[in-house]
Protein backbone atom coordinates (compact mmCIF):
# COMPACT_ATOMS: atom_id res chain seq x y z
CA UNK A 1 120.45 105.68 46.89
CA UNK A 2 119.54 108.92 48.66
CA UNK A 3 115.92 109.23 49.46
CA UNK A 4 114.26 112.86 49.56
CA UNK A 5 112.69 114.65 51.83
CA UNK A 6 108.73 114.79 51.52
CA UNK A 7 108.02 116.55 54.48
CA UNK A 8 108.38 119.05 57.27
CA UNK A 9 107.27 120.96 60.10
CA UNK A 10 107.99 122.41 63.27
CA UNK A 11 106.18 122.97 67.06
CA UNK A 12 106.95 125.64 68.50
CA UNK A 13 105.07 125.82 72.61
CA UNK A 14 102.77 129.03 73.26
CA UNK A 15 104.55 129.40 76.66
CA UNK A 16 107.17 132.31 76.80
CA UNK A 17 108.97 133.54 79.83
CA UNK A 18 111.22 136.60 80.55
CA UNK A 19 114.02 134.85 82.52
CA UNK A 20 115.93 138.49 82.19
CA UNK A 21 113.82 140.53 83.98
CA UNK A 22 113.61 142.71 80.98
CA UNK A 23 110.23 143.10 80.63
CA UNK A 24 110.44 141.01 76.81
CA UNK A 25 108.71 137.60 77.51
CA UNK A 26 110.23 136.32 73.98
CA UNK A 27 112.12 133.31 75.69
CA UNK A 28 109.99 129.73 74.11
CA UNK A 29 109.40 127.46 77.14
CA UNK A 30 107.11 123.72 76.64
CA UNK A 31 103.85 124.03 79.67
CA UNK A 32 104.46 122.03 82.23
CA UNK A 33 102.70 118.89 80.81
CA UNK A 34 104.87 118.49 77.81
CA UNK A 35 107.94 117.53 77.81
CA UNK A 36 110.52 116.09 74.36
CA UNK A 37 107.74 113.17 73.89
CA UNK A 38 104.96 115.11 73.78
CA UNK A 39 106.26 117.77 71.10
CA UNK A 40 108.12 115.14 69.03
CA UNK A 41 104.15 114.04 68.47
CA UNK A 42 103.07 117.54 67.73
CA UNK A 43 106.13 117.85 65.26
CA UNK A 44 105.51 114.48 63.23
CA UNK A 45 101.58 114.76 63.28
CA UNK A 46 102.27 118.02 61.35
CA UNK A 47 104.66 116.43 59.33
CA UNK A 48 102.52 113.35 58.21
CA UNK A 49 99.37 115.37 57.52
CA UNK A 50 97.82 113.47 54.46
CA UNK A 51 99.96 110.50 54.19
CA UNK A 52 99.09 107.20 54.95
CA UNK A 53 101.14 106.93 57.88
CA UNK A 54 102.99 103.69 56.99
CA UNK A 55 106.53 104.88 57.12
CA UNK A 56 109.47 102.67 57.79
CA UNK A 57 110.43 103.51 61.06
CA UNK A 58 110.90 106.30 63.38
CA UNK A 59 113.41 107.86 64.78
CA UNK A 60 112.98 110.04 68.09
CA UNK A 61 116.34 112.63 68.87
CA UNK A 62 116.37 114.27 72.15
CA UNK A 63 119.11 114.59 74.82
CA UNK A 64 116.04 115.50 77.65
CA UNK A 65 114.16 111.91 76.99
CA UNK A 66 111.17 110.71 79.44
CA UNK A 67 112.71 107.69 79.81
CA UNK A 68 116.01 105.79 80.20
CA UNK A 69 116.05 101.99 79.61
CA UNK A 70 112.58 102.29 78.12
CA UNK A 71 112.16 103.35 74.12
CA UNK A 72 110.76 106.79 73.93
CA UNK A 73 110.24 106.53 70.41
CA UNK A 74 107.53 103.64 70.58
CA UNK A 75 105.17 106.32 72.78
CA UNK A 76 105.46 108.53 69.22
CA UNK A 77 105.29 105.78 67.09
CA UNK A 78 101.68 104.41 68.59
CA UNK A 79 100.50 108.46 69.23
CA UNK A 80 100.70 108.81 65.79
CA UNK A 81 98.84 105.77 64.71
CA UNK A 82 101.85 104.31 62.74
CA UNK A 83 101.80 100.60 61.33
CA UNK A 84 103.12 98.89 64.27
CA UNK A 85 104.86 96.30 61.58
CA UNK A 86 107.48 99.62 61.30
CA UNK A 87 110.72 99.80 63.49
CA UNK A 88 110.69 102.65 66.31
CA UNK A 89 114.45 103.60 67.75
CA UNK A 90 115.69 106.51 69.63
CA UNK A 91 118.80 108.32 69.49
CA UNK A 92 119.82 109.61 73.05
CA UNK A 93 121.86 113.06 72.06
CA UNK A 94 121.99 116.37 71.17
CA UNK A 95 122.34 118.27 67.64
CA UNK A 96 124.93 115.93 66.05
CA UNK A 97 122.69 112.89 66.84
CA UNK A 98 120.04 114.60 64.69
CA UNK A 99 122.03 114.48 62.12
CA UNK A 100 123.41 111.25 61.98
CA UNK A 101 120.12 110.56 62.03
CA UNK A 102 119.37 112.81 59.01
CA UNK A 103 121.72 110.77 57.13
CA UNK A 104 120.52 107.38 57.82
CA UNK A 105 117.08 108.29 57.36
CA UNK A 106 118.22 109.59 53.56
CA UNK A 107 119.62 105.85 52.83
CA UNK A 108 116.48 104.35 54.25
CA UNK A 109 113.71 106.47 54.36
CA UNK A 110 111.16 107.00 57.58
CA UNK A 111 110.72 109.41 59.97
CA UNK A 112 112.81 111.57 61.88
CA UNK A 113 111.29 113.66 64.92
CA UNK A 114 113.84 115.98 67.36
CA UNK A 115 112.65 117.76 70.48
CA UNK A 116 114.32 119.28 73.52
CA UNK A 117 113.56 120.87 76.92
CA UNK A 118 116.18 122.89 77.63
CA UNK A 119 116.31 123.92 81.04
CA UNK A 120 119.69 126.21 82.24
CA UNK A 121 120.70 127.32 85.28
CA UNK A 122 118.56 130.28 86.40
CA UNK A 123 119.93 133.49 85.39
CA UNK A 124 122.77 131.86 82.69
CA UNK A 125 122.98 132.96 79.56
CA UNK A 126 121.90 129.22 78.41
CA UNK A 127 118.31 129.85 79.71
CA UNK A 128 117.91 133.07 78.24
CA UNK A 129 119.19 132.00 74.93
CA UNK A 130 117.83 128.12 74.83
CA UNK A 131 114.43 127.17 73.54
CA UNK A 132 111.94 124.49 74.21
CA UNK A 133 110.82 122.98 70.60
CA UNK A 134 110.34 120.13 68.38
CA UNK A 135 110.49 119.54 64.44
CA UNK A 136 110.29 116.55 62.32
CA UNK A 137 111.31 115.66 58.52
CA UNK A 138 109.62 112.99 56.67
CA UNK A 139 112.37 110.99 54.67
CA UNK A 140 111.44 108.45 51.11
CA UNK A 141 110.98 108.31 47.81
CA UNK A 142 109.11 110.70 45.78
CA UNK A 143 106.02 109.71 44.40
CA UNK A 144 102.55 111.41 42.35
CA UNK A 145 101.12 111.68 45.82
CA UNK A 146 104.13 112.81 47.69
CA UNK A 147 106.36 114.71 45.72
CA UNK A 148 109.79 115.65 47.28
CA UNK A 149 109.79 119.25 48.70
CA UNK A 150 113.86 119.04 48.59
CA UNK A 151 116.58 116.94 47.10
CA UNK A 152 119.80 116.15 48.57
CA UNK A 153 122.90 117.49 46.86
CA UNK A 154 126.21 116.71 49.18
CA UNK A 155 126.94 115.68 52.56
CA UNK A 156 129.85 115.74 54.75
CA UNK A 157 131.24 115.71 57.79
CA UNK A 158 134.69 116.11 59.93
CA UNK A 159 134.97 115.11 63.54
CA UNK A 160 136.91 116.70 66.52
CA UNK A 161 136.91 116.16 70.01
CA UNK A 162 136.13 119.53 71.38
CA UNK A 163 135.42 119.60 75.33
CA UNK A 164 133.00 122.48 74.11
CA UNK A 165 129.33 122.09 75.73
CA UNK A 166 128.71 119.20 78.41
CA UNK A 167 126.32 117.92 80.78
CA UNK A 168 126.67 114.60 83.24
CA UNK A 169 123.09 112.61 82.88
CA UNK A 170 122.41 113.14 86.40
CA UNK A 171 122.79 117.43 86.39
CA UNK A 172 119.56 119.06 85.14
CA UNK A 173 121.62 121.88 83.26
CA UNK A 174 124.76 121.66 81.30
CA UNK A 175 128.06 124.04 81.07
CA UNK A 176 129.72 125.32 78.60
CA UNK A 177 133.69 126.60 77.79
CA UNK A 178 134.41 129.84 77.42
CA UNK A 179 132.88 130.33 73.55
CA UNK A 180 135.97 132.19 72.27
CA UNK A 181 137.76 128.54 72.66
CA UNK A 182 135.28 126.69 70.79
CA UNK A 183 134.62 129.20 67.96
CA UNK A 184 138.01 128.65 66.72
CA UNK A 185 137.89 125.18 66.53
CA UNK A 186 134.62 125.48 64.65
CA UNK A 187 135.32 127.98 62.44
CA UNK A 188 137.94 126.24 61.08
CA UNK A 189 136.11 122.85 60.45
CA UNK A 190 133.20 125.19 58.83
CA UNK A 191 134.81 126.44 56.53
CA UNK A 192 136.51 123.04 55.55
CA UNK A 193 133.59 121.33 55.75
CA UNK A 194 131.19 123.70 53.43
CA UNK A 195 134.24 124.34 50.97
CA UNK A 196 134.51 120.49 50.04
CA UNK A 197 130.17 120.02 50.23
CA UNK A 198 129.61 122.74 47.81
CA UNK A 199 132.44 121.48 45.70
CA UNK A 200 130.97 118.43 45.53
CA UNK A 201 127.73 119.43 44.55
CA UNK A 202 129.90 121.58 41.74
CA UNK A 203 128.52 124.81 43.58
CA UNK A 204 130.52 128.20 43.98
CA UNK A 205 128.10 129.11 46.84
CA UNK A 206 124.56 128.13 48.38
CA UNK A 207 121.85 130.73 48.04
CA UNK A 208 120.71 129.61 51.60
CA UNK A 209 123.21 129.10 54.59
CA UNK A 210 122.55 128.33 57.96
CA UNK A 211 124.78 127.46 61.07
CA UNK A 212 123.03 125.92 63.84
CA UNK A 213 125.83 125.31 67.14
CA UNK A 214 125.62 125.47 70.83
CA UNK A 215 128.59 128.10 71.39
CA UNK A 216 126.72 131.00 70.60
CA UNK A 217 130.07 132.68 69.17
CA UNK A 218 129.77 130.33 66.38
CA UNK A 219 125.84 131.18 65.26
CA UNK A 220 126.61 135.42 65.58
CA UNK A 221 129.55 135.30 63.06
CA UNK A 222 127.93 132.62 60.88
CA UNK A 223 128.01 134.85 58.02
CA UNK A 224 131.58 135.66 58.31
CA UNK A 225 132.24 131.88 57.84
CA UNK A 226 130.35 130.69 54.96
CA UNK A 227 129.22 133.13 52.23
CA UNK A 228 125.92 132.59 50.46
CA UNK A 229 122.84 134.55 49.21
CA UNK A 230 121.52 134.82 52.57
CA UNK A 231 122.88 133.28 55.81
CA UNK A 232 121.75 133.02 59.01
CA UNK A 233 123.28 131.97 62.22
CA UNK A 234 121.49 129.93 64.55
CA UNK A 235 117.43 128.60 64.50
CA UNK A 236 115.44 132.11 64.58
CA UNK A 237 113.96 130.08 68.45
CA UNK A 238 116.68 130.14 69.94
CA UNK A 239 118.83 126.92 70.77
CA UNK A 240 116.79 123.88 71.08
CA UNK A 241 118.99 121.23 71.58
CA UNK A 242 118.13 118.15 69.21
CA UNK A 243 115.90 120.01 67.61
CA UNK A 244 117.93 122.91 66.24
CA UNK A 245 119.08 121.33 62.45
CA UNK A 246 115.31 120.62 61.77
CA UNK A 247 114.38 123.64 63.04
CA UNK A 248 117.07 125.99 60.92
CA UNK A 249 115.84 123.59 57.93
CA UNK A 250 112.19 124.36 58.22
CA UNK A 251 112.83 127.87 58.71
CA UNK A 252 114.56 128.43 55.30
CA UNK A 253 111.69 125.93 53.75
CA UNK A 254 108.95 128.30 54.92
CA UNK A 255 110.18 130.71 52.85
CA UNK A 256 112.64 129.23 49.92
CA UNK A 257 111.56 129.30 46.28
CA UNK A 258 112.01 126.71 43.84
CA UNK A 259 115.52 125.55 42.60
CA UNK A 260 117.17 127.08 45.59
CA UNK A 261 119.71 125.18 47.36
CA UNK A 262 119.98 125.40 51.25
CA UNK A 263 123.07 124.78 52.97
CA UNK A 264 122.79 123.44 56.63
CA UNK A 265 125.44 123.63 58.85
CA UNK A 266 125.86 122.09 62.80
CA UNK A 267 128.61 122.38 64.80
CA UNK A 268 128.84 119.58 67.48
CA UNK A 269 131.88 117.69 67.97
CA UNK A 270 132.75 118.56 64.92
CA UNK A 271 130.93 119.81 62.11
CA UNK A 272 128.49 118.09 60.09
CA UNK A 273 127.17 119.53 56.59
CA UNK A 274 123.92 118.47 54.55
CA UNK A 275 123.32 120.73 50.84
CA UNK A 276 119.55 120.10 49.44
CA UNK A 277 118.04 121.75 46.70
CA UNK A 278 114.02 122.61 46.39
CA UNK A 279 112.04 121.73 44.33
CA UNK A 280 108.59 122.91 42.12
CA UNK A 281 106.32 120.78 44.82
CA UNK A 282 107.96 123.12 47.82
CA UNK A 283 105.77 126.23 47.71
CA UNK A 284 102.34 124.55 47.59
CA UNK A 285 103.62 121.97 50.39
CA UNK A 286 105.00 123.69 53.03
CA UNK A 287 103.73 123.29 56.18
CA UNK A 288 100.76 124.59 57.66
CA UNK A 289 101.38 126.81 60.31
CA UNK A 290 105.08 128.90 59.22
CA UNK A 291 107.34 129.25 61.92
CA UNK A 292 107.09 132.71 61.90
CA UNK A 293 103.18 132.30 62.75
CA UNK A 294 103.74 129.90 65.52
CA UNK A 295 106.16 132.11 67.24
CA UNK A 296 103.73 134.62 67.47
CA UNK A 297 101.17 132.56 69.04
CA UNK A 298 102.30 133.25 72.12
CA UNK A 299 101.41 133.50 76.49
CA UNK A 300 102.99 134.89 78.91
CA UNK A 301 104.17 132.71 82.21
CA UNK A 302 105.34 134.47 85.20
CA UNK A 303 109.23 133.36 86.04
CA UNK A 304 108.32 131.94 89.24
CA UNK A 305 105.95 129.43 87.97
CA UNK A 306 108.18 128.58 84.76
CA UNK A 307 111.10 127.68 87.68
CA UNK A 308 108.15 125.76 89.46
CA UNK A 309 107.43 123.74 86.31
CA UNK A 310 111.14 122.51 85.57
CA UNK A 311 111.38 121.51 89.36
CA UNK A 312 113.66 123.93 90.49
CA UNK A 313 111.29 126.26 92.51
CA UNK A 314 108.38 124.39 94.92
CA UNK A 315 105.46 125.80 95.85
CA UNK A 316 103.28 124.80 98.06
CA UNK A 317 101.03 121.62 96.44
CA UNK A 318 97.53 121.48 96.69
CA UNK A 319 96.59 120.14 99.44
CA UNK A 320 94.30 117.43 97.31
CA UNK A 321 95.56 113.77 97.29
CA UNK A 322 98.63 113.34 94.60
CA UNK A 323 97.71 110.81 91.65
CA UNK A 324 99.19 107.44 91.27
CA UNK A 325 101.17 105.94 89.21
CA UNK A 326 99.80 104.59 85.95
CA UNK A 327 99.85 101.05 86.11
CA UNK A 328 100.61 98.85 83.33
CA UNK A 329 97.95 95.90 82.68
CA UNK A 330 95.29 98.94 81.86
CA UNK A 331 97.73 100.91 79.98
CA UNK A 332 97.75 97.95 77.41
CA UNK A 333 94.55 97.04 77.55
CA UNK A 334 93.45 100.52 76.34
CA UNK A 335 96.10 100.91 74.43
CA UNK A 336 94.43 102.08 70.67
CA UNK A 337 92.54 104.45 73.02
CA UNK A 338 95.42 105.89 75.26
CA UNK A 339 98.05 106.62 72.92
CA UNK A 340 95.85 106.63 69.27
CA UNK A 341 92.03 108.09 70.97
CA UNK A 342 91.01 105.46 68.86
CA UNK A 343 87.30 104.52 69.87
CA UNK A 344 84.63 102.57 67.88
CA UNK A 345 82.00 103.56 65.41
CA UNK A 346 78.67 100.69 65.57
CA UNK A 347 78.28 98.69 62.09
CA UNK A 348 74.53 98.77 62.63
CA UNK A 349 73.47 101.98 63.07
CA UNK A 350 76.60 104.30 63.03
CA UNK A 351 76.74 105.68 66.79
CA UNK A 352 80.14 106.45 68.13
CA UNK A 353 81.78 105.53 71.12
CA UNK A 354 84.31 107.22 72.96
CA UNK A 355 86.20 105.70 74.17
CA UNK A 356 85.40 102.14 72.46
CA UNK A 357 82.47 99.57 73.58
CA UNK A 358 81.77 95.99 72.49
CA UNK A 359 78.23 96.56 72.99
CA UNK A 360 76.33 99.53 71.28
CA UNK A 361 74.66 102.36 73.74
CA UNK A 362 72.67 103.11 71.02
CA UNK A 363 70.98 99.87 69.36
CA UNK A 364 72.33 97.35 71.71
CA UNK A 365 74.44 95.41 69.24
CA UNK A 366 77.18 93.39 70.54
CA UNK A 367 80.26 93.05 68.89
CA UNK A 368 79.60 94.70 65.15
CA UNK A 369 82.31 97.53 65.22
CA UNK A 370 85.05 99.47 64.04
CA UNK A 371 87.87 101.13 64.90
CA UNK A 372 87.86 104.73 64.20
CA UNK A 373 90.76 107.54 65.37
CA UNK A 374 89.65 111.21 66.54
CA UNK A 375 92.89 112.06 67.26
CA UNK A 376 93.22 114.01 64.20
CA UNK A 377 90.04 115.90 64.11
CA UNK A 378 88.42 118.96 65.65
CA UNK A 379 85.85 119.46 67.71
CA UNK A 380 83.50 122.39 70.10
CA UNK A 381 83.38 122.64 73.46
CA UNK A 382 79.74 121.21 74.62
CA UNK A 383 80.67 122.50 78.27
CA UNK A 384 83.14 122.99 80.53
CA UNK A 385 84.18 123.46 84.13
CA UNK A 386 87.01 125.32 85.86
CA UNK A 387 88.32 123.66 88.78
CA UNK A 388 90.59 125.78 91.26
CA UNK A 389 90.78 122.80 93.39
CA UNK A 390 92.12 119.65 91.44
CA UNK A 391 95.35 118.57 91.79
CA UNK A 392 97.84 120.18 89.21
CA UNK A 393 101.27 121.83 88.90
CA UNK A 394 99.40 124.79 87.40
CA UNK A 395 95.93 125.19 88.69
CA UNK A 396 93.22 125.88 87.61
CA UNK A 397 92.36 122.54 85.85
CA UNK A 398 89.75 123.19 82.79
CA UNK A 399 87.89 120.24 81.90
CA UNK A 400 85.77 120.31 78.50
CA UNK A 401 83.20 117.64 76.51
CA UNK A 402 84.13 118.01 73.51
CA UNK A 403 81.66 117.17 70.69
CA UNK A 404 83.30 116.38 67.45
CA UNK A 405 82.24 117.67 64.01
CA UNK A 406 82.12 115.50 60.84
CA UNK A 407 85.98 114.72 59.37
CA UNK A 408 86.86 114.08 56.13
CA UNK A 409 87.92 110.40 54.79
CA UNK A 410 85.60 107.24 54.74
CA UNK A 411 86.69 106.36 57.97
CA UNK A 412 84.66 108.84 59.95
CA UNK A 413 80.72 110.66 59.07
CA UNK A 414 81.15 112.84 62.19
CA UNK A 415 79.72 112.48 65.79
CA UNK A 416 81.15 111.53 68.80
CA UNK A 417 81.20 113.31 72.82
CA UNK A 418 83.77 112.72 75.27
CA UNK A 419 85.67 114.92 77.98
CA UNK A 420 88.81 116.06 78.25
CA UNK A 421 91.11 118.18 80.21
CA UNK A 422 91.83 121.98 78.25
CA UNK A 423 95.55 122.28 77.66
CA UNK A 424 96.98 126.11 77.60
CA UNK A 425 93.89 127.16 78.72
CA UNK A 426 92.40 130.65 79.34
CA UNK A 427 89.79 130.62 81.01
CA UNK A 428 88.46 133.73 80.82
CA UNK A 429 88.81 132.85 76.49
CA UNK A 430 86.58 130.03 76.69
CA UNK A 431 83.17 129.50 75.79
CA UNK A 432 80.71 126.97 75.07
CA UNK A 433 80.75 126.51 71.09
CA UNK A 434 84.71 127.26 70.48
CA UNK A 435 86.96 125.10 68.30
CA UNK A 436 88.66 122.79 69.88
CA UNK A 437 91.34 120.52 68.64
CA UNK A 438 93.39 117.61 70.12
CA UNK A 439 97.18 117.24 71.46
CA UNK A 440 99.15 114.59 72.98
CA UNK A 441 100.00 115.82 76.34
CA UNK A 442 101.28 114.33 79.99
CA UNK A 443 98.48 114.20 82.13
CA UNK A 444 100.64 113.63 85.57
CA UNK A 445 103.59 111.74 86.83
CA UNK A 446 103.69 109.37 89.53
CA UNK A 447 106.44 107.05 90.82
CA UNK A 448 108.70 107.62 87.52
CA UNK A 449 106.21 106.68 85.50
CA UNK A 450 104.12 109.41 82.66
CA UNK A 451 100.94 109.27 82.36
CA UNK A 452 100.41 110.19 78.52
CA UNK A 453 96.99 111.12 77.47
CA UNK A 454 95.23 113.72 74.96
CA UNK A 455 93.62 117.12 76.23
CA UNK A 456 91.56 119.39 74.19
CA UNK A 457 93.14 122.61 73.15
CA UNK A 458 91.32 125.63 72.05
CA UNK A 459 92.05 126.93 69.17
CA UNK A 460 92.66 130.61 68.29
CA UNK A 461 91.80 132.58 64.98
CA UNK A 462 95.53 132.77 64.00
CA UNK A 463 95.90 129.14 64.02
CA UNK A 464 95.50 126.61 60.95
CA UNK A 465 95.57 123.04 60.74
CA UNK A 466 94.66 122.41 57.13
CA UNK A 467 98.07 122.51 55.27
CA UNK A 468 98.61 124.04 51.82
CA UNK A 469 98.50 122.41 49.10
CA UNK A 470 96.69 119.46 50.53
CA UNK A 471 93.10 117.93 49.93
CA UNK A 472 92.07 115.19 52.17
């Protein structure tokens, strides 16, 4: 039985560069302290806003992962505070892992979170046309609380071996054919492929289309391919890699009505095919922040530093001792803290600690506790500090205490101080008394091994993090 999907959303960085030298910073680059883990957390956080974050299991898609020979998916599994009782798997690829992905998670429900770093070689046409980015789906059955926002119609798929797009696992760019070869390869499976889904679904034409594909020949003639009410080649960020289905879907989703159906299309190997049809529950779920808004949140990063944060320009270091590598005996011992900012809330008389204590700072009590997540909340800078000094791949280092402001549930009444480093900061934007909230970010790398953490991030006017439709 085909499960539905209940929910969506995309993370798109702030960071842009203009690798062109054309004076149009529009290219999407991650900061230098997140990387395909990181976002993947952004992406599902937004996705599971409201639910009660006992899925199934999760899947994490990414062809730049942290790790090799260690699960990446477990470090987005625990940052999101998921029932550890659930499975947590990754899927080492690029765009045709996400969707054979996609359809296992529609025969067994769970999540599904994609994110890429695409880094080309400086000056190709892959780094001005790539995109850093992450999205996630949230795959199950439909119920009163969680409706489905889309239900699938037809699936299909052909395969090919098509020495198209490639990349060894020890270059830090990949190459690409000359794009007139692959497009004709793909345009032929296309239009085979979306012929025989829509004919399945008893459809003469979709009244959404989209054609997500690495060979960029493919994605500018999309429309002369497949026909429907309005098609679109390509994710409107540019291409991302893993991410690039989920990001194409969400796109259309921001701005579908009801009954529509939604053709998605990736070319990869071969071409894979997934029809859905909205439902009534779509407009007053979407997600919170449309694409189309986080796109233009947006900074500016000079070239030079962008090259300096994917390795392939050094500057000088600060000349401040490096940091070491995180160890692993504390790493699980503060586990709920690290990865969930889980700290604990005194049974007596309420006080909050951050990060947890067994005995209370405030009535002395030892041992009458509970566990209670911030991770999700917001908070106002108390104070801060700018430090030109500190070690970092992007001085200056902003460090802020945070104090946090009552949340909503029965699992928190509000209080709570703690510090943490600002990510994407401005300085000269701060100020004692602005909103703050949280993200899962890298705080350094030592030895091979990431040092995950959260940092404070301030947040702007433009942004939202309550999502439609949704009281909790």
């Amino acid at each position: 039985m085909n499960h539905s999907i209940l929910g969506y959303a995309t993370y798109i960085p702030t960071w842009r560069v203009d690798p062109a030298g054309s004076g149009r910073a529009a290219r999407v680059v991650a900061s230098f302290d997140e990387d395909a883990v990181t976002m993947a957390v952004a992406a599902g956080r937004r996705a599971l806003i409201g639910d009660l974050r006992q899925v199934p299991s999760t899947v994490f898609v990414t062809s730049t992962p942290a790790y090799l020979d260690k699960t990446n998916a477990t470090i987005v599994h625990t940052a999101l505070g998921l029932d550890r009782r659930s499975a947590a798997h990754d899927a080492i690829g690029t765009t045709r892992s996400t969707m054979a992905a996609v359809r296992s998670a529609l025969r067994s429900g769970g999540l599904l979170t994609a994110a890429d770093v695409r880094t080309g070689q400086p000056g190709s046409a892959d780094e001005r046309g790539g995109a850093d980015a992450a999205a996630a789906i949230l795959v199950g059955l439909p119920t009163e609380r969680r409706p489905a926002l889309a239900e699938v119609l037809a699936e299909a798929s052909v395969t090919e071996e098509v020495l198209d797009r490639w990349r060894p696992p020890t270059a830090p760019w990949g190459s690409t054919w000359e794009e007139r070869f692959g497009f004709e390869h793909y345009a032929r499976m296309i239009r085979e492929v979306a012929a025989r889904t829509l004919d399945d679904a008893g459809l003469a034409q979709a009244d959404h289309v989209v054609v997500v594909s690495g060979n960029t020949a493919v994605t500018k003639r999309a429309a002369t391919l497949v026909k429907g009410a309005v098609s679109t080649g390509g994710s409107p960020v540019g291409f991302t890699g893993a991410a690039d289905p989920l990001i194409a879907l969400g796109a259309v989703l921001d701005v579908a009505g009801p009954g529509e159906s939604i053709l998605l299309l990736a070319a990869a190997d071969g071409v894979d095919a997934l029809l859905v049809r909205t439902t009534g529950a779509l407009p007053s779920r979407r997600q919170a922040i449309p694409l189309v808004e986080q796109l233009a949140d947006r900074q500016v990063v000079p070239y030079p530093r962008y090259l300096s944060w994917r390795g392939l320009l050094e500057f000088e270091p600060p000349r401040r001792p490096e940091p070491d590598r995180a160890a692993a005996p504390p790493s699980a011992r503060s586990r709920d803290w690290k990865f969930g900012l889980t700290g604990s809330r005194c049974d007596a008389c309420g006080f909050l600690h951050l990060p947890p204590g067994s005995v209370c700072r405030e009535c002395g009590s030892v041992g009458e506790s509970s566990p209670v997540s911030v991770a999700g909340l917001t908070g106002r800078i108390a104070t801060y500090t700018v430090d030109h000094l500190a070690y970092s791949p992007s001085p200056p280092v902003v460090d802020a205490v945070v104090d946090f402001e009552a949340g909503r549930g029965a699992d928190f009444t509000g209080g709570g101080r703690t510090t943490f480093e600002v990510a994407d900061a401005q300085p000269d934007l701060l100020e004692v008394g602005a909103p703050v909230e949280l993200t899962f970010r890298r705080l350094n790398s030592a030895g091979g091994v990431h040092n995950y953490f959260w940092k404070a991030r301030q947040i702007r006017p433009a942004q939202s993090t309550t999502p439609r439709g949704e009281d909790h």
